[in-house]
PDB file of N, CA and C in Angstrom:
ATOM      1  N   UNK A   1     -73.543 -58.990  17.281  1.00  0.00           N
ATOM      2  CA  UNK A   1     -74.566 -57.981  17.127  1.00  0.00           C
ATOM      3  C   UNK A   1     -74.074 -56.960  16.096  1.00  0.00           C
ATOM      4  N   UNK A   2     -75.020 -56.496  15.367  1.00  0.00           N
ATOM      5  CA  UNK A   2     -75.152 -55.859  13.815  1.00  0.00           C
ATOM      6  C   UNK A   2     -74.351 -54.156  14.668  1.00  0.00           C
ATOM      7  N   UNK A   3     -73.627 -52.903  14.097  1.00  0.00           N
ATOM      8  CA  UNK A   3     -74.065 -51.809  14.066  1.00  0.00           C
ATOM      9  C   UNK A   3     -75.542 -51.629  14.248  1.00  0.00           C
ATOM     10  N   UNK A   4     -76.522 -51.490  13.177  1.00  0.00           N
ATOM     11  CA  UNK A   4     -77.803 -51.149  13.391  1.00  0.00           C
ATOM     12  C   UNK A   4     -78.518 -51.464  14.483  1.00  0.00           C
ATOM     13  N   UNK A   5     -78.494 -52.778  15.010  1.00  0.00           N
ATOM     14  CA  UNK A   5     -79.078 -52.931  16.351  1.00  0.00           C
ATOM     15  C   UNK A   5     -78.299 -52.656  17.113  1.00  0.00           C
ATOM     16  N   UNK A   6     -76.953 -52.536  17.724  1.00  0.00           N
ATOM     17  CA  UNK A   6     -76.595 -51.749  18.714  1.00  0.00           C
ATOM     18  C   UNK A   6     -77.232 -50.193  18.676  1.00  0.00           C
ATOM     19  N   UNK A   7     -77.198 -49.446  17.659  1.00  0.00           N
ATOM     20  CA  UNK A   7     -77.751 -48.659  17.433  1.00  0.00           C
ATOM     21  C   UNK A   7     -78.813 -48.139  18.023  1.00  0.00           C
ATOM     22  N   UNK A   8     -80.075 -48.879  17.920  1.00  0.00           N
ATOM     23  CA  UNK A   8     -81.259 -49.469  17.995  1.00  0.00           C
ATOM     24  C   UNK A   8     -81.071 -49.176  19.907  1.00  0.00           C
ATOM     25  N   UNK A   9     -80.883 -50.157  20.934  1.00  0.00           N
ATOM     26  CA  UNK A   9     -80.292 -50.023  22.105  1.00  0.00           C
ATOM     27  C   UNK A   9     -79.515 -49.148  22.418  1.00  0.00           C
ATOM     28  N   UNK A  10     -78.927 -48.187  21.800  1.00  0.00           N
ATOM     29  CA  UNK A  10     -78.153 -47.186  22.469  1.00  0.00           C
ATOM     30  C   UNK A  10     -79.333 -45.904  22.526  1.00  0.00           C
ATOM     31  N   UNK A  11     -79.842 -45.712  21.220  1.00  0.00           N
ATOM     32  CA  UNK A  11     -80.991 -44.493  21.566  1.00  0.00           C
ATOM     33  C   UNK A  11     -82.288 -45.028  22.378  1.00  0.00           C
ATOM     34  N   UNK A  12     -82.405 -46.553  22.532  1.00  0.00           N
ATOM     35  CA  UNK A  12     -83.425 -46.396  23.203  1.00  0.00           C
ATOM     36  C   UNK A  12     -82.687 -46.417  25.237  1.00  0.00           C
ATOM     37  N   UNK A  13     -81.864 -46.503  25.066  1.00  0.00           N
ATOM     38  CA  UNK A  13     -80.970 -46.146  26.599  1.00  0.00           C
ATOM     39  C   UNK A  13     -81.179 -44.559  26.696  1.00  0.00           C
ATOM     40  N   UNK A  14     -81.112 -43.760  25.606  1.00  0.00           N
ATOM     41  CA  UNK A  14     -81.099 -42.390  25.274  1.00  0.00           C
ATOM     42  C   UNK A  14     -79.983 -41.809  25.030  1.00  0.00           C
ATOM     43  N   UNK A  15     -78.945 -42.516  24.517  1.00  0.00           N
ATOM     44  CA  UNK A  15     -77.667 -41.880  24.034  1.00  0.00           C
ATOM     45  C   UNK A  15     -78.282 -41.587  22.339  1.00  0.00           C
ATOM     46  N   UNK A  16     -77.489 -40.341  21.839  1.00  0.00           N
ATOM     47  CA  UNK A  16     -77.087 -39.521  20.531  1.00  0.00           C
ATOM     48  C   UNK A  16     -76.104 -40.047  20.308  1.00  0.00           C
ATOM     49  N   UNK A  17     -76.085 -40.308  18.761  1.00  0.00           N
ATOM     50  CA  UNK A  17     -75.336 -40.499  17.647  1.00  0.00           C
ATOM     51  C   UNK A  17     -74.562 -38.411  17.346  1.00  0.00           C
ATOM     52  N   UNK A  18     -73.612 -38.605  17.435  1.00  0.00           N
ATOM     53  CA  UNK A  18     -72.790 -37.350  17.142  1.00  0.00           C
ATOM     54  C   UNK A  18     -72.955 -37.059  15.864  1.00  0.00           C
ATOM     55  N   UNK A  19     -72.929 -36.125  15.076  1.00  0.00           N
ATOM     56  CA  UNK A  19     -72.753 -35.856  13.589  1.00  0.00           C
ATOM     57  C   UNK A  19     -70.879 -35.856  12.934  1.00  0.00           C
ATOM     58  N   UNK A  20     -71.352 -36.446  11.837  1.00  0.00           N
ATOM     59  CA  UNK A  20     -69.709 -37.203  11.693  1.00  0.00           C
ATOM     60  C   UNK A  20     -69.100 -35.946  10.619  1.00  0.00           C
ATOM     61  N   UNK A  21     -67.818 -35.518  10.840  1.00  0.00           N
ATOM     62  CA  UNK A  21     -67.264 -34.078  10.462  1.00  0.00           C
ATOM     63  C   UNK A  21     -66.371 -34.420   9.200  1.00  0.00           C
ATOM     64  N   UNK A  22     -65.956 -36.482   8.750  1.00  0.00           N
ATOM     65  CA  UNK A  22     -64.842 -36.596   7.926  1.00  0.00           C
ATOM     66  C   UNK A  22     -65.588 -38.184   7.867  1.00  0.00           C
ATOM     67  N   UNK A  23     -65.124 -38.696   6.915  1.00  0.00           N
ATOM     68  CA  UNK A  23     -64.930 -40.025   6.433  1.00  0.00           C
ATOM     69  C   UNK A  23     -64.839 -40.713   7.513  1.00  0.00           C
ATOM     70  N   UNK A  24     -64.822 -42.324   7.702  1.00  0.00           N
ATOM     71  CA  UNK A  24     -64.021 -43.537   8.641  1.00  0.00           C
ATOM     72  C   UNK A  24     -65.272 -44.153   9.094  1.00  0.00           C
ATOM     73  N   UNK A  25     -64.508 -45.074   9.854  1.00  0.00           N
ATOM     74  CA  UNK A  25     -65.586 -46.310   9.823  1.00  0.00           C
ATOM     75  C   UNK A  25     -66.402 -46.272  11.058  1.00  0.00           C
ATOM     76  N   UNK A  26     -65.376 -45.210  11.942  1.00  0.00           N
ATOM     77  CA  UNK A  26     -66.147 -44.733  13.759  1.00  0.00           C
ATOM     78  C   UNK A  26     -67.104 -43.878  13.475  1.00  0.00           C
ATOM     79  N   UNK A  27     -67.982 -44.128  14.640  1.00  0.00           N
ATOM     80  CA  UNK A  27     -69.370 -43.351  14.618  1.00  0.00           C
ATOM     81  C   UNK A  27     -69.379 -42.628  16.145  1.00  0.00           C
ATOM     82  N   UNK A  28     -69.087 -42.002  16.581  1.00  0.00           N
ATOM     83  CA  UNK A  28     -69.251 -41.082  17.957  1.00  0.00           C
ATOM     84  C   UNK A  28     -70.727 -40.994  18.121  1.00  0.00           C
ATOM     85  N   UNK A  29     -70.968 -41.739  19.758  1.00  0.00           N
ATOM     86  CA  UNK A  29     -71.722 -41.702  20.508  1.00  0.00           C
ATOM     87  C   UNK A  29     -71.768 -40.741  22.027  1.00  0.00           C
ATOM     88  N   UNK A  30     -73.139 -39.960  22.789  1.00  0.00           N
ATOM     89  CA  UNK A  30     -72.533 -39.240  23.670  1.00  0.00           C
ATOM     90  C   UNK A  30     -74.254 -39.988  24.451  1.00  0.00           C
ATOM     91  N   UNK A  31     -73.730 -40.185  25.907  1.00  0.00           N
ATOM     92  CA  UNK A  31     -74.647 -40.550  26.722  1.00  0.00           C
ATOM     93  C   UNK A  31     -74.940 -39.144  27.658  1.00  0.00           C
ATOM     94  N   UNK A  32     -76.023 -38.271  27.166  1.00  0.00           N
ATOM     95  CA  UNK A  32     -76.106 -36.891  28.254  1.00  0.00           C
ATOM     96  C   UNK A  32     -76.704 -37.370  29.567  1.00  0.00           C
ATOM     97  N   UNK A  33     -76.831 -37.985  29.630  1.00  0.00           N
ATOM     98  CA  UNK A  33     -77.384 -38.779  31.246  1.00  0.00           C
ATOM     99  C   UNK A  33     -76.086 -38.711  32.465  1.00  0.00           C
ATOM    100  N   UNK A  34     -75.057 -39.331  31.442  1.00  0.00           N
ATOM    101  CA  UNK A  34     -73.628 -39.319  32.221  1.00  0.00           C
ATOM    102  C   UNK A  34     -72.753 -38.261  31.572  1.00  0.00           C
ATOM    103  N   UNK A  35     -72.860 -37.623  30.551  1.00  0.00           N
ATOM    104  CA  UNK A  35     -71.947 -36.451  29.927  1.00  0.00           C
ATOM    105  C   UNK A  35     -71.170 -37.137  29.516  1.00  0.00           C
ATOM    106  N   UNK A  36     -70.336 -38.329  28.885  1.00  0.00           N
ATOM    107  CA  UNK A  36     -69.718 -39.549  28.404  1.00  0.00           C
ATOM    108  C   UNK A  36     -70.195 -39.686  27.014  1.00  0.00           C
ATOM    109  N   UNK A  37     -68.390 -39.594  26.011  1.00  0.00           N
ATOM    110  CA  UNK A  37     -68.771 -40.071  24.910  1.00  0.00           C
ATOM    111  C   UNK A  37     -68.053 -41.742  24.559  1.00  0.00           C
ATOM    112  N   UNK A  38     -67.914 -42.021  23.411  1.00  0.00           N
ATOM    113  CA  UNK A  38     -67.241 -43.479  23.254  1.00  0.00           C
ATOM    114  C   UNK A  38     -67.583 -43.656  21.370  1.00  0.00           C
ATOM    115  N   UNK A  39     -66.351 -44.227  20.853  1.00  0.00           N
ATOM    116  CA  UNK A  39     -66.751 -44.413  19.413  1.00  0.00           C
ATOM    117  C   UNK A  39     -66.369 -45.965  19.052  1.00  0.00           C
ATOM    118  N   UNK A  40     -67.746 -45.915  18.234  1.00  0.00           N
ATOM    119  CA  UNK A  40     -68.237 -47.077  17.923  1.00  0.00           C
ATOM    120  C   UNK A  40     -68.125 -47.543  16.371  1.00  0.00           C
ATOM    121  N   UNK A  41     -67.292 -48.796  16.198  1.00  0.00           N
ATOM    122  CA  UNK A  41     -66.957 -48.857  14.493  1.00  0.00           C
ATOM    123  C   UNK A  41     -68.171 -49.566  14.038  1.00  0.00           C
ATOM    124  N   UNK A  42     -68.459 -49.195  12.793  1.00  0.00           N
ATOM    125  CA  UNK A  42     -69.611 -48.935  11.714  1.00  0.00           C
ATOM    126  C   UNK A  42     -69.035 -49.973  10.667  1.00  0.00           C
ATOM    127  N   UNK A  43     -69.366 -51.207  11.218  1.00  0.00           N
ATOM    128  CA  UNK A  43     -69.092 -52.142   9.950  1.00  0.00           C
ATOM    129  C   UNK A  43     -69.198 -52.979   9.212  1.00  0.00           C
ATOM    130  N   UNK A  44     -70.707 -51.819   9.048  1.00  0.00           N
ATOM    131  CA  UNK A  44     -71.620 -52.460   8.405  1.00  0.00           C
ATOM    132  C   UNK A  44     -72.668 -53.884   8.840  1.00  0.00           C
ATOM    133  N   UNK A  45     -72.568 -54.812   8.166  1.00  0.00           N
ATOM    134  CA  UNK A  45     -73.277 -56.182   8.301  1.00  0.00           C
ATOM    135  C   UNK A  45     -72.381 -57.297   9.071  1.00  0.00           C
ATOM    136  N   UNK A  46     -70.893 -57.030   8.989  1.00  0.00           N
ATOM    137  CA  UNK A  46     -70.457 -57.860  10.747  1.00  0.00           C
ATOM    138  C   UNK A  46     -70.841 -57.277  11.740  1.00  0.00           C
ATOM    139  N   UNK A  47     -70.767 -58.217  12.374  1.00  0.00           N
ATOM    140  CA  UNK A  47     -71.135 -58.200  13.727  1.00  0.00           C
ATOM    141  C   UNK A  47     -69.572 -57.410  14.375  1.00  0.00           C
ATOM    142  N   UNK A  48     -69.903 -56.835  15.391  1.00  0.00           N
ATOM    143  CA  UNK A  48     -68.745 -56.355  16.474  1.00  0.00           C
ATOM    144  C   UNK A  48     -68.564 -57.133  17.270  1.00  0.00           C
ATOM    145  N   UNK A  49     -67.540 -57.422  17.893  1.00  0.00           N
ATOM    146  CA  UNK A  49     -67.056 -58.003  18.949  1.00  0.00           C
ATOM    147  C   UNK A  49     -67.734 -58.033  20.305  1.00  0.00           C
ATOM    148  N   UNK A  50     -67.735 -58.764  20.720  1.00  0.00           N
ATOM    149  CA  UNK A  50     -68.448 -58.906  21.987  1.00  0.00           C
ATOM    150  C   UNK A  50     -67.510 -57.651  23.309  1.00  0.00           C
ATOM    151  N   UNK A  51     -66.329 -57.912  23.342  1.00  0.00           N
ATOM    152  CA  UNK A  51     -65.334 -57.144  23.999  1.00  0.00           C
ATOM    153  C   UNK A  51     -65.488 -55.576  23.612  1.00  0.00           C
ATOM    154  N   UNK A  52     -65.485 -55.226  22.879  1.00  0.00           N
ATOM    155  CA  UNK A  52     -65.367 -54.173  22.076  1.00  0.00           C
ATOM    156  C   UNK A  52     -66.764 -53.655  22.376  1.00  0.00           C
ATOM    157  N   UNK A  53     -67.760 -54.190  22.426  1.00  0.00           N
ATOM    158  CA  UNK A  53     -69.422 -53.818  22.578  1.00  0.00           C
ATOM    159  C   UNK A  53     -69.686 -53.688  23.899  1.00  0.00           C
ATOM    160  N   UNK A  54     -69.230 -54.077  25.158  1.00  0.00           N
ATOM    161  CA  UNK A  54     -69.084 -54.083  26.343  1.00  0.00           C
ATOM    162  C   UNK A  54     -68.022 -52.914  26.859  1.00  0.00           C
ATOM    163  N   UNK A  55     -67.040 -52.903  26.079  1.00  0.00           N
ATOM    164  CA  UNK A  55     -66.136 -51.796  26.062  1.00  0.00           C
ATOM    165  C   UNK A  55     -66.842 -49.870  26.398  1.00  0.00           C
ATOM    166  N   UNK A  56     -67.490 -50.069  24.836  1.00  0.00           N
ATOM    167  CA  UNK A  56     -68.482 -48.879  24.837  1.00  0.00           C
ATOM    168  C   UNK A  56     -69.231 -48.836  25.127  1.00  0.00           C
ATOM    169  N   UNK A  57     -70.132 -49.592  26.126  1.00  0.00           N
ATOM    170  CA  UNK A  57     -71.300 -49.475  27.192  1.00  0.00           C
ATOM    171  C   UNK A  57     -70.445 -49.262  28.319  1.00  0.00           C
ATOM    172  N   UNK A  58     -69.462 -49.206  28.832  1.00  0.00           N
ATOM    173  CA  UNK A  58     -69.066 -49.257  29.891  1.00  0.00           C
ATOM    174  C   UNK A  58     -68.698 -47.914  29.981  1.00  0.00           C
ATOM    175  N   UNK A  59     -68.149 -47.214  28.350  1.00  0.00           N
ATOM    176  CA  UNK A  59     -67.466 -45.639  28.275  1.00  0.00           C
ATOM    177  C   UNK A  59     -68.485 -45.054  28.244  1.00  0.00           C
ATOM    178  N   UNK A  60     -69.838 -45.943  28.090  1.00  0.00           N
ATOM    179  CA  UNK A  60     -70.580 -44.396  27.538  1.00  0.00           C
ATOM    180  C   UNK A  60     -71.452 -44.571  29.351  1.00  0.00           C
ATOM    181  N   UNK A  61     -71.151 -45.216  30.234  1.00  0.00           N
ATOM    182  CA  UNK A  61     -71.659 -45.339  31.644  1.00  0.00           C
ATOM    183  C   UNK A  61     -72.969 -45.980  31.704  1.00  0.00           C
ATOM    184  N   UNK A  62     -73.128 -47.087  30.860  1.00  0.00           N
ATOM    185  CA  UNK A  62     -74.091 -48.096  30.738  1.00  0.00           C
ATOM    186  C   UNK A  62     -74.139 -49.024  31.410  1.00  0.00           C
ATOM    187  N   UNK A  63     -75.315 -49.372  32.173  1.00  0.00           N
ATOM    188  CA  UNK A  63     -75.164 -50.569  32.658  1.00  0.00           C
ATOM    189  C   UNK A  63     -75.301 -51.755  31.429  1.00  0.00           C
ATOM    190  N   UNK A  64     -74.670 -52.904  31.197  1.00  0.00           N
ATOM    191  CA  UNK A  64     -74.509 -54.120  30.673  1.00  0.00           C
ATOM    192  C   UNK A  64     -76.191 -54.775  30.521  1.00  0.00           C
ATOM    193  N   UNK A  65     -76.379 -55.214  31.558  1.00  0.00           N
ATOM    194  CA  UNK A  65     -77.404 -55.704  31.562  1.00  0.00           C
ATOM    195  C   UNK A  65     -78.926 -55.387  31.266  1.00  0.00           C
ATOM    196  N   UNK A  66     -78.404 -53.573  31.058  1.00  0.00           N
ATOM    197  CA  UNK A  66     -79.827 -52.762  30.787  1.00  0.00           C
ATOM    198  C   UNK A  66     -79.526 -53.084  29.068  1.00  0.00           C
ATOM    199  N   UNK A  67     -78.650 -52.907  28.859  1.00  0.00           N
ATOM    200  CA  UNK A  67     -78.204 -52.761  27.031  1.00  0.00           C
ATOM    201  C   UNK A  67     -79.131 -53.688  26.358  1.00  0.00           C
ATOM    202  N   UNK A  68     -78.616 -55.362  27.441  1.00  0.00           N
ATOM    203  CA  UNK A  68     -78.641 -56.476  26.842  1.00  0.00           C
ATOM    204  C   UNK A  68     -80.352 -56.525  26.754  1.00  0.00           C
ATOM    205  N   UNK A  69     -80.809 -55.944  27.540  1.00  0.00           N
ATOM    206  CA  UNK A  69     -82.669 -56.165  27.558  1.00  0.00           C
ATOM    207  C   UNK A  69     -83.258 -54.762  27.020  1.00  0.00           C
ATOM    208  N   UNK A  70     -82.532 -53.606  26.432  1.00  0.00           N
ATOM    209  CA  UNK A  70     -83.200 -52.715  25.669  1.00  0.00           C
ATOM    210  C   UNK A  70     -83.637 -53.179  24.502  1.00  0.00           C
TER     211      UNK A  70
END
């Protein structure tokens, strides 16, 4: 799965994208539902890891299975 469509599923869960203060390839996410943030690498047109994408649904207090059907 792309950045952009995780993307896509994280605001429609209702997590914010943080505003980025410096350069790099992480993108800070904050879920105000749970007060939980988690950063997410931006890279571009690969895909992220499956581990790594499950990782930050889990930090940002997501259920898995809601992600997978947003």
């Amino acid at each position: 799965m792309k950045y952009r469509e995780v993307t896509q599923k994280l605001r429609a869960l209702g997590c914010e994208e943080l505003t980025r203060r410096s350069g790099g390839s992480h993108r800070k996410w904050y879920n105000p539902a749970t007060d939980q943030m988690a950063s997410l690498p931006d890279w571009g047109s690969k895909d992220l890891k499956l581990g790594t994408l499950r990782a930050v649904v889990r930090q940002l207090g997501l259920d898995w299975e809601a992600f997978r059907n947003a």
